[in-house]
Protein backbone atom coordinates (compact mmCIF):
# COMPACT_ATOMS: atom_id res chain seq x y z
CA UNK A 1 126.72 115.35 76.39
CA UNK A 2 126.16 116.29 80.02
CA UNK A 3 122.91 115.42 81.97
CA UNK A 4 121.14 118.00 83.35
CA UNK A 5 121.42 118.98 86.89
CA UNK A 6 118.78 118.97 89.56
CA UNK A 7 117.20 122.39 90.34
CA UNK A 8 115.87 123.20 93.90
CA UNK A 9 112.16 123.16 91.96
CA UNK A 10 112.74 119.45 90.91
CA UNK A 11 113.95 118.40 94.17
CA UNK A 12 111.29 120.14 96.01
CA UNK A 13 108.75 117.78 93.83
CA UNK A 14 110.94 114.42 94.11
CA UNK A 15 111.29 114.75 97.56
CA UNK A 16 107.99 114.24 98.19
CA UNK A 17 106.05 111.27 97.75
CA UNK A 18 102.63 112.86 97.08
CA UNK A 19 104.21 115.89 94.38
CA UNK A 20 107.29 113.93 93.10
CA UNK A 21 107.04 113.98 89.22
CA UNK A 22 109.04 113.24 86.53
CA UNK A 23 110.94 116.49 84.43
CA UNK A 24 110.17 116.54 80.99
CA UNK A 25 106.86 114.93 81.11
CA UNK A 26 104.26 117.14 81.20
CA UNK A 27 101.42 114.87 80.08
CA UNK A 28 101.92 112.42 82.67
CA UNK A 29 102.68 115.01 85.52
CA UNK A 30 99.06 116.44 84.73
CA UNK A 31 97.63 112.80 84.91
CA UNK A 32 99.77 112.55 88.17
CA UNK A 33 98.24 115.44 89.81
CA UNK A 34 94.63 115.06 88.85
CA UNK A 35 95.40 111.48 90.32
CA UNK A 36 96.39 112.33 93.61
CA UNK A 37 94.50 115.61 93.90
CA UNK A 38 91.45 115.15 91.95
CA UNK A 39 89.39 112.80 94.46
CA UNK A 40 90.31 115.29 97.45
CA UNK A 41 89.02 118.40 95.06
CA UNK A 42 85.91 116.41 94.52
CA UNK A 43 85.15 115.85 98.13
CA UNK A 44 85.79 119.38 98.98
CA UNK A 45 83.72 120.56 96.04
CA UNK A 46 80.81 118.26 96.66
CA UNK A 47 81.14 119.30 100.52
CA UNK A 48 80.42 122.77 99.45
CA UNK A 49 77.75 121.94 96.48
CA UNK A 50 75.76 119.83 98.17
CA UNK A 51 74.11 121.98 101.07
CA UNK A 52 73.07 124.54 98.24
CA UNK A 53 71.55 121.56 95.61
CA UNK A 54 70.08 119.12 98.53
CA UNK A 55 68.19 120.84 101.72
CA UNK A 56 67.96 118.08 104.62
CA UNK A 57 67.94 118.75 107.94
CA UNK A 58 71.00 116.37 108.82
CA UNK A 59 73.55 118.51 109.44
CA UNK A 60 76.05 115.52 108.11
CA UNK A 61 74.44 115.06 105.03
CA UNK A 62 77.00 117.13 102.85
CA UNK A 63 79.80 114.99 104.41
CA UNK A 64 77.82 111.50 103.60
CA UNK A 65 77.30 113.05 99.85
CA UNK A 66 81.04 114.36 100.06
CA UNK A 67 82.08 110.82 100.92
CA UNK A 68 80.42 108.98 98.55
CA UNK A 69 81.41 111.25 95.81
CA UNK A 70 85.12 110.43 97.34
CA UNK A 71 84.81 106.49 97.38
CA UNK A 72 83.80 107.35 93.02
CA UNK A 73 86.10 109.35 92.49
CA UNK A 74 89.19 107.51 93.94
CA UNK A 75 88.05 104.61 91.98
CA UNK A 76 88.05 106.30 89.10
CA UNK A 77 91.55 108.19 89.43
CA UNK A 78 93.18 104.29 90.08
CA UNK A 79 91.55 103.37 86.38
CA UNK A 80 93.08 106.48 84.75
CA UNK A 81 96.05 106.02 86.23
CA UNK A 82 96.12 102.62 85.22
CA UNK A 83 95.33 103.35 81.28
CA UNK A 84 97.61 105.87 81.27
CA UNK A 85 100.85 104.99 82.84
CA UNK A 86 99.72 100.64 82.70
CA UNK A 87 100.59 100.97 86.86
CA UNK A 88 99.31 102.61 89.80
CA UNK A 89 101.97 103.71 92.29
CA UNK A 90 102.07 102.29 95.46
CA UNK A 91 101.23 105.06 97.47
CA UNK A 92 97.80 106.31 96.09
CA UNK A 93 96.65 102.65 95.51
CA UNK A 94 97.43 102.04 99.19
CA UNK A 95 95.93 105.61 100.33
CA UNK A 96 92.60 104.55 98.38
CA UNK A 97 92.54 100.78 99.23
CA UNK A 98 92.53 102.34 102.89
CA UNK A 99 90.20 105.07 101.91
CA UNK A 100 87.58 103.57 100.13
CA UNK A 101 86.26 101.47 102.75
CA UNK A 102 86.70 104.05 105.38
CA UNK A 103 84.26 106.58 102.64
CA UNK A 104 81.62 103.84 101.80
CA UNK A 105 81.09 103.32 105.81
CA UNK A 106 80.48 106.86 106.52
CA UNK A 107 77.79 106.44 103.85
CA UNK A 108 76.43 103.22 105.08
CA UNK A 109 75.82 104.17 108.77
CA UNK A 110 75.76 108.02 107.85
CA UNK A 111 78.44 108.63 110.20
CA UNK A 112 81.27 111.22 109.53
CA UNK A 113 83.03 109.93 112.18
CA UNK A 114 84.25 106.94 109.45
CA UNK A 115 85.63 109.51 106.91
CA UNK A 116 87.21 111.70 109.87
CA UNK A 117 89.30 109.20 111.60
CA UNK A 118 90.55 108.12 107.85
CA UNK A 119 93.23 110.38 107.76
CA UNK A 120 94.51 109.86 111.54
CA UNK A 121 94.69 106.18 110.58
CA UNK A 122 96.16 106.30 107.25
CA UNK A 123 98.92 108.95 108.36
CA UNK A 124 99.64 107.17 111.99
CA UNK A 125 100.24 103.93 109.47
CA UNK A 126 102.84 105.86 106.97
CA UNK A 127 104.69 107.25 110.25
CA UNK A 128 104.62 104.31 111.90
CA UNK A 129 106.18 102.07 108.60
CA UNK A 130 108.97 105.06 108.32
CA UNK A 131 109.39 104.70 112.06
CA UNK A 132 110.14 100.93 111.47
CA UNK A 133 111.82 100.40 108.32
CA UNK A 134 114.40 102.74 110.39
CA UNK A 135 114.02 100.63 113.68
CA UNK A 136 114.99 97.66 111.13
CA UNK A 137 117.89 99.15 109.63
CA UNK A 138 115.54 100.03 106.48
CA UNK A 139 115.27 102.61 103.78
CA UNK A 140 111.24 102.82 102.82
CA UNK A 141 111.82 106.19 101.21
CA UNK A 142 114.69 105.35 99.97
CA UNK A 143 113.21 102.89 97.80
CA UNK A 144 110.28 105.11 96.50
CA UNK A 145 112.55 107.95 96.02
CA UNK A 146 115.91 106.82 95.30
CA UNK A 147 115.71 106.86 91.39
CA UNK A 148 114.57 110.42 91.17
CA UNK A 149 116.37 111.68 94.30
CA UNK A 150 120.16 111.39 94.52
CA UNK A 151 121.41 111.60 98.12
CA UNK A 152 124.35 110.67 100.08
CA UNK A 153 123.36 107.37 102.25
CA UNK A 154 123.97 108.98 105.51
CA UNK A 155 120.74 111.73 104.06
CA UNK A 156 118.36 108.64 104.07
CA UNK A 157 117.78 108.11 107.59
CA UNK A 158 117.18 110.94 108.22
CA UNK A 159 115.00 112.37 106.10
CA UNK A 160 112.97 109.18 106.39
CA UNK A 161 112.73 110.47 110.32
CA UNK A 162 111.66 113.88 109.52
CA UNK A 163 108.73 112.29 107.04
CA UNK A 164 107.82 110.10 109.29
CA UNK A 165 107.38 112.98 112.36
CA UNK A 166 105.32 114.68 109.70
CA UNK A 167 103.11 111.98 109.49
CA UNK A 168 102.61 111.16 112.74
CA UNK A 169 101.95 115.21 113.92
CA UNK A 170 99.09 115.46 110.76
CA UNK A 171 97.72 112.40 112.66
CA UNK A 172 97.75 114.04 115.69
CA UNK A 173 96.67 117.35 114.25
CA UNK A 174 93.82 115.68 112.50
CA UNK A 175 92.55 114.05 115.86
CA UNK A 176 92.56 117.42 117.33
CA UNK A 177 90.41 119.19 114.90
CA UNK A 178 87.86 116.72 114.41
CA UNK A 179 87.09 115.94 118.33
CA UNK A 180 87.25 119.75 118.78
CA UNK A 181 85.88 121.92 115.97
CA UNK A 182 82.70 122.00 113.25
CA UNK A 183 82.81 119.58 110.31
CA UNK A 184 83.08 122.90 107.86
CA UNK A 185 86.53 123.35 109.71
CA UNK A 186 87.90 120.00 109.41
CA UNK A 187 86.98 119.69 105.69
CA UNK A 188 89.17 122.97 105.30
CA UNK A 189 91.61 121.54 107.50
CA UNK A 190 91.67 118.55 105.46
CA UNK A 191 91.64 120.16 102.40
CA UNK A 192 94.97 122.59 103.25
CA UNK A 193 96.74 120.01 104.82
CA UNK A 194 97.09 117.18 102.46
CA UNK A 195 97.94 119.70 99.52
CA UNK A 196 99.73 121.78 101.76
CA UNK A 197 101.55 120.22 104.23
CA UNK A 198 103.94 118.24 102.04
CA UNK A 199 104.62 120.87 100.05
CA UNK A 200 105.60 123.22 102.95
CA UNK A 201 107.46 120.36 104.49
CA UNK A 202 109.49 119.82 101.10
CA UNK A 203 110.67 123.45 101.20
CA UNK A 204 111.74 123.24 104.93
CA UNK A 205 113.56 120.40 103.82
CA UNK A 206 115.03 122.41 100.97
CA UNK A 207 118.78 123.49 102.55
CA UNK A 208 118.55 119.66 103.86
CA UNK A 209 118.35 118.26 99.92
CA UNK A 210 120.45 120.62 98.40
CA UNK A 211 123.62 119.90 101.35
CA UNK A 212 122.89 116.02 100.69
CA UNK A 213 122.25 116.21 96.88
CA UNK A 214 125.01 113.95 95.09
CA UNK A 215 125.95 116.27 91.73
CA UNK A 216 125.69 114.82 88.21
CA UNK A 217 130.09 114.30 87.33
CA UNK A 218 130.28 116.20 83.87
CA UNK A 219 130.89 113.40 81.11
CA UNK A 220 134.44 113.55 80.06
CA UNK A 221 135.33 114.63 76.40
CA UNK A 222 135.74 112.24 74.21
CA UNK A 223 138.90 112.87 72.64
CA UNK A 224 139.47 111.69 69.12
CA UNK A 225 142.94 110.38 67.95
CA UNK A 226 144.47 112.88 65.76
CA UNK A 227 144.94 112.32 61.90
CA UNK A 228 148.28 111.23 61.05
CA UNK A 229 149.64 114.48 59.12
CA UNK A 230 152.60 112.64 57.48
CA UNK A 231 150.07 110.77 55.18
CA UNK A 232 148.40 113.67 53.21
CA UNK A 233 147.86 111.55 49.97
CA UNK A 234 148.27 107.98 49.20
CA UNK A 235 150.31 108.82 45.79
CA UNK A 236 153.72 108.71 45.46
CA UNK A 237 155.78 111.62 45.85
C-alpha cells in the first residue's frame, strides 16, 4: 500500500513553523491552533473590549489590560498544550518564555513600550539564529521541519535564508510602526502580521516547495510465488 503524497495545502502548513500541522489529526491541529493563535486573539480582543468596559483617562490603559490578559493567556495555552500532546514545541514555549516577561513589564511600569518592542526582539532573535545556524554550516529549520517536510538538501539553505529575511524585515517593520503610528494601528499591525505574514510567505514559497519536494517512490508489488499447477491433488493418479 502506497503512502499518500504531499498536496500543495499540506506543504503550505509544514513549511511553516507557526501553521505546520500534522494530516489526519484534526483534534490536535485544533489544539495546535488555539495554542499558537489563541493568546494573540485574546490580546487583540481585550485591546478592543477594554476601552468600552473600563473608562480611564490613560490612553494606554487598554494595552496594559491587553497585556496582562496576554501574559494569562500564554500561560495557559503552554498547560493545554502540555495535557494534551505531554510536550510543548519549542517554538511557542520559546516565543512565550520571551513574551511573558516582556507582557508582565508593560503592566508593571504601565508602559506599552515593553509589549511593543516584544516582537522586534523576538523576530530579530529567530532571524538572527537562521542567519547563524547557516553562517555555521547548520540546518535550524531543517531540524524542526525535516520530518514533515521532504526536501532535497541543497532546498535547506535556502529556504532557511528566505525565513530568516522574513524575520528580520517583520522586525524591522514592527520598529517602524510602533515609533511612527497610534497604538490602535500597531495592535492591527500586530494582529495581521503574525497570522498573516507566514502564511503569505508560505504561499510565495509555494513553486519553491513543490520544485524541491522529494516524491513518495510507489511501494513495489509484492509478488507472490505462483502455485505449482502440476500438484492438483495429493492422491494418486
Amino acid at each position: 500500500m502506497t503512502e499518500p503524497q504531499q498536496k500543495p495545502s499540506d506543504i503550505v502548513g509544514e513549511a511553516n513553523p507557526d501553521l505546520a500541522l500534522k494530516p489526519g489529526e484534526p483534534q490536535q491541529n485544533w489544539i495546535k491552533m488555539g495554542v499558537d493563535y489563541g493568546p494573540l486573539i485574546c490580546f487583540g480582543l481585550s485591546f478592543a473590549i477594554v476601552p468600552h468596559l473600563i473608562k480611564s483617562a490613560d490612553k494606554e490603559a487598554p494595552l496594559i489590560w491587553a497585556s496582562g490578559i496576554l501574559a494569562v493567556a500564554s500561560v495557559v495555552a503552554l498547560i493545554v498544550a502540555f495535557v494534551a500532546e505531554k510536550r510543548i514545541a519549542w517554538l511557542p514555549l520559546v516565543t512565550a518564555l520571551l513574551g511573558i516577561p516582556f507582557a508582565v513589564l508593560t503592566v508593571i511600569f504601565r508602559d506599552g513600550v515593553f509589549i511593543k518592542i516584544k516582537m522586534t526582539i523576538i523576530d530579530t532573535l529567530i532571524g538572527g539564529v537562521l542567519l547563524g545556524g547557516l553562517a555555521l554550516k547548520k540546518q535550524p529549520l531543517k531540524a524542526l521541519l525535516g520530518d514533515a517536510l521532504k526536501l532535497k538538501d541543497e532546498a535547506w539553505p535556502r529556504l532557511t535564508l528566505y525565513y530568516a529575511l522574513f524575520y528580520l524585515a517583520m522586525a524591522a517593520c514592527n520598529e517602524i510602526v510602533w515609533r511612527t503610528q497610534t497604538t490602535a494601528l500597531w495592535v492591527t499591525w500586530k494582529m495581521a502580521s503574525i497570522i498573516g505574514g507566514p502564511l503569505l510567505l508560505s504561499l510565495a514559497l509555494l513553486p519553491f516547495m513543490m520544485k524541491n519536494m522529494i516524491l513518495d517512490e510507489p511501494a513495489k508489488p509484492v509478488v507472490k510465488p505462483a502455485d505449482n499447477q502440476d500438484e492438483k491433488s495429493s492422491g494418486v493418479k
